[in-house]
C-alpha atoms as a PDB file:
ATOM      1  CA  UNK A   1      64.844  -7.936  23.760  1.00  0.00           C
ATOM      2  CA  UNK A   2      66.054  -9.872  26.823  1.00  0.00           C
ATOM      3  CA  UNK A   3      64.042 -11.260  29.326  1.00  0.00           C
ATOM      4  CA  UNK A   4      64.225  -9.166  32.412  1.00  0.00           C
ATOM      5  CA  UNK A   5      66.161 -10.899  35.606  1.00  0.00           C
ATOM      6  CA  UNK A   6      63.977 -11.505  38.524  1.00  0.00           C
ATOM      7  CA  UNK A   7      63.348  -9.769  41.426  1.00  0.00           C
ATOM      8  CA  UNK A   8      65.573 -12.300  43.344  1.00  0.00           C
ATOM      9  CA  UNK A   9      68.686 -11.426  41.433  1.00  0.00           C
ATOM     10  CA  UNK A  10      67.369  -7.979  41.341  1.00  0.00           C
ATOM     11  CA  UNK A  11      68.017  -8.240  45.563  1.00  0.00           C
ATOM     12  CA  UNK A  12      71.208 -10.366  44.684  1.00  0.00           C
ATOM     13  CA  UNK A  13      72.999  -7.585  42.970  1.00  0.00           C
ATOM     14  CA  UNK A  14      72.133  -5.022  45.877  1.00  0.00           C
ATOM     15  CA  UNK A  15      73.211  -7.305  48.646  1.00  0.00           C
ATOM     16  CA  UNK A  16      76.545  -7.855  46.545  1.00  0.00           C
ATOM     17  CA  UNK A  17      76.912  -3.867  46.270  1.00  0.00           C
ATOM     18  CA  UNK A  18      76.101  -3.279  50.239  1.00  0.00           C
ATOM     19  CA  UNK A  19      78.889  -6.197  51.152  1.00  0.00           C
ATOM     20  CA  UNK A  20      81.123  -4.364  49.100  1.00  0.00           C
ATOM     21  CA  UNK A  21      81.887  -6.643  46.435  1.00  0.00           C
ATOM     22  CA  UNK A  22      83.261  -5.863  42.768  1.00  0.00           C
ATOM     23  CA  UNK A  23      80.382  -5.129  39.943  1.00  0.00           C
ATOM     24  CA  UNK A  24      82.812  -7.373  37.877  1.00  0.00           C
ATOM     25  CA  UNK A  25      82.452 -10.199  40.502  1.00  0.00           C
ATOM     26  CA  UNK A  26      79.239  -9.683  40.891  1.00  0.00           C
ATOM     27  CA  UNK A  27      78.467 -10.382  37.042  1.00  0.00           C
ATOM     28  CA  UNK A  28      80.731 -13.170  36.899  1.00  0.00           C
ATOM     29  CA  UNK A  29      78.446 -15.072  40.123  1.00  0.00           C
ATOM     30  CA  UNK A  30      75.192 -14.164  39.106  1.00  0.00           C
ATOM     31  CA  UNK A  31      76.112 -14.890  35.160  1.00  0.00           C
ATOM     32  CA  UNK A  32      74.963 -11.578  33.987  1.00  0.00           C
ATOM     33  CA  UNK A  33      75.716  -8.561  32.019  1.00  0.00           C
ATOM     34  CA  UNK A  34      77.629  -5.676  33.576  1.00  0.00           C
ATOM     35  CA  UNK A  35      75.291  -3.150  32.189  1.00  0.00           C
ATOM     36  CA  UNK A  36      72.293  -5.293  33.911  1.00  0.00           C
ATOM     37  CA  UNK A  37      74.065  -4.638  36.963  1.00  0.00           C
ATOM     38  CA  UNK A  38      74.671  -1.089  36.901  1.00  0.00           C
ATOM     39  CA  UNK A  39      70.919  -0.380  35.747  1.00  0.00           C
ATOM     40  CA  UNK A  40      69.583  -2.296  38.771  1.00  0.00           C
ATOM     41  CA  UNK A  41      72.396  -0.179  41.018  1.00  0.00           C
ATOM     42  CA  UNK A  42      71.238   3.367  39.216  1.00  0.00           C
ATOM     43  CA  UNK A  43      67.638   2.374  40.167  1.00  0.00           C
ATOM     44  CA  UNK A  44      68.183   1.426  43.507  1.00  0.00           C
ATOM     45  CA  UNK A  45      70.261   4.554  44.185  1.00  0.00           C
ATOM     46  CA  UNK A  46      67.536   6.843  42.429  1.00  0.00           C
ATOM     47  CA  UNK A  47      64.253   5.613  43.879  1.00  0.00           C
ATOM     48  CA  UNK A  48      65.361   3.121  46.989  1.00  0.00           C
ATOM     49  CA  UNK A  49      64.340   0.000  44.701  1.00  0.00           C
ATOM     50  CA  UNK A  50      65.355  -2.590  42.828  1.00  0.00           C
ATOM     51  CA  UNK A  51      62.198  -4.035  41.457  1.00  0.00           C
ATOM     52  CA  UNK A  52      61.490  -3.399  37.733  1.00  0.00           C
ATOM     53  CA  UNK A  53      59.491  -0.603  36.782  1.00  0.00           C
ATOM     54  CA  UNK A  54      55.960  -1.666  35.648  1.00  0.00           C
ATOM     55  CA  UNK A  55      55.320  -2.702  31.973  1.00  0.00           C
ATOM     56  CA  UNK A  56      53.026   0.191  30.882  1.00  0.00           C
ATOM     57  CA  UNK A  57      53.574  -0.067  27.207  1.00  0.00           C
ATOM     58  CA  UNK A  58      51.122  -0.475  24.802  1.00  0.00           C
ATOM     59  CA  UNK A  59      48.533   1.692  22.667  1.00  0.00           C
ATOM     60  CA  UNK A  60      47.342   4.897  23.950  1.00  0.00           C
ATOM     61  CA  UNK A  61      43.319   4.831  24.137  1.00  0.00           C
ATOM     62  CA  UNK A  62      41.758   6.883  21.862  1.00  0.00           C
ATOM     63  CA  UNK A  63      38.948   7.469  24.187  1.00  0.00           C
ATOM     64  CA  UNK A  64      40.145  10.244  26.599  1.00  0.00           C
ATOM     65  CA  UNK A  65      38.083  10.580  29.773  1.00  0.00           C
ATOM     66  CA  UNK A  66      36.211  13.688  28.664  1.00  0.00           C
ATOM     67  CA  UNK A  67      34.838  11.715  26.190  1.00  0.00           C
ATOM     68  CA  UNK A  68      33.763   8.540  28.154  1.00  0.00           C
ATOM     69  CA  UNK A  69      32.070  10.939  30.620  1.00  0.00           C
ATOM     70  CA  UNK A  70      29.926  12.176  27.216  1.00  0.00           C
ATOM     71  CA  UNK A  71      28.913   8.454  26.561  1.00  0.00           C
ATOM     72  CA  UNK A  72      27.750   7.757  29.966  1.00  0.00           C
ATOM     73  CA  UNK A  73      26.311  10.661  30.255  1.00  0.00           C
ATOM     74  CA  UNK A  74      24.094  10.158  26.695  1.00  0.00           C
ATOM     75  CA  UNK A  75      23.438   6.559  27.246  1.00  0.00           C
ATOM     76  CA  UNK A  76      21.754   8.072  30.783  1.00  0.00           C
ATOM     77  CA  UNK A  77      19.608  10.475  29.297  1.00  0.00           C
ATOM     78  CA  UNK A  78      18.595   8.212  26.124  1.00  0.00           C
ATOM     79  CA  UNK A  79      18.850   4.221  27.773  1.00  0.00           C
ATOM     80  CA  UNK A  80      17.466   3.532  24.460  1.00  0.00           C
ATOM     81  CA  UNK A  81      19.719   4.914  21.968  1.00  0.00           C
ATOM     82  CA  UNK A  82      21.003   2.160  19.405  1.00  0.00           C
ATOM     83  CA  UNK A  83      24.829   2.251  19.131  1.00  0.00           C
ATOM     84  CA  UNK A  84      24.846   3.585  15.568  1.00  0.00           C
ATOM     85  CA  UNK A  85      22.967   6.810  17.341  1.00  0.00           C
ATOM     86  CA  UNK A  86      25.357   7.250  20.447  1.00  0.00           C
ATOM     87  CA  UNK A  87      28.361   6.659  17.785  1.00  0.00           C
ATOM     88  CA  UNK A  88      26.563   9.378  15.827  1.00  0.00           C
ATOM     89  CA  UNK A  89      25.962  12.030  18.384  1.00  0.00           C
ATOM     90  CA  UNK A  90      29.018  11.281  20.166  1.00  0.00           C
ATOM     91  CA  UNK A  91      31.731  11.022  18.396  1.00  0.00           C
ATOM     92  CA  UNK A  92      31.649  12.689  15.557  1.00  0.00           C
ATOM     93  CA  UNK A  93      32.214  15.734  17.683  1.00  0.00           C
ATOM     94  CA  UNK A  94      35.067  14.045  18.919  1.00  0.00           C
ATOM     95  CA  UNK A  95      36.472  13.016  15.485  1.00  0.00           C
ATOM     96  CA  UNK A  96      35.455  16.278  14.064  1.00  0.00           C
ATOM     97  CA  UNK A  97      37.765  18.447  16.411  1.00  0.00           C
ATOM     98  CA  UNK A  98      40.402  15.047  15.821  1.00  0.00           C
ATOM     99  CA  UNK A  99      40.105  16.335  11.792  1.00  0.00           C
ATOM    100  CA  UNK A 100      40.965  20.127  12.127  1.00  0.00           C
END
């Protein structure tokens, strides 16, 4: 995957547009790809900016919120529950409905 342009030529490319430049000039000054510069343009025009969208990839957490509020909520009412217990009591309900 290529590395993503900076927010710099990011602004570059939108100035360019605005002055009313060519997207085939603009490529050729800022050295990159045509499709680069019509993603940055389609963003701009869709939200009103250029900067990149966040990097929110990754794994999805297999603890969903309902389930974190059941091992607060256990480790409150039994502070001295070993881990092997609160693993026991708490998610195997969880894996259980996971299972059918």
């Amino acid at each position: 995957m290529p590395k993503p342009i900076s927010s710099e030529k990011r602004a570059d490319i939108i100035k360019h547009i605005q002055a009313g430049r060519s997207k085939e000039d603009i490529v050729k000054w800022l050295l990159i790809n045509l499709r680069t510069v019509n993603r940055v343009l389609k963003r701009y025009n869709e939200t009103g900016s250029y900067l990149a969208l966040p990097n929110v990839g990754g794994q999805k957490s297999l603890i969903t919120e309902e389930t974190m509020n059941q091992v607060v909520k256990k480790v409150k009412e039994v502070p001295d529950m070993t881990l092997l217990e609160l693993i026991d009591e708490v998610w195997s309900s969880v894996f259980r409905i996971c299972l059918i």
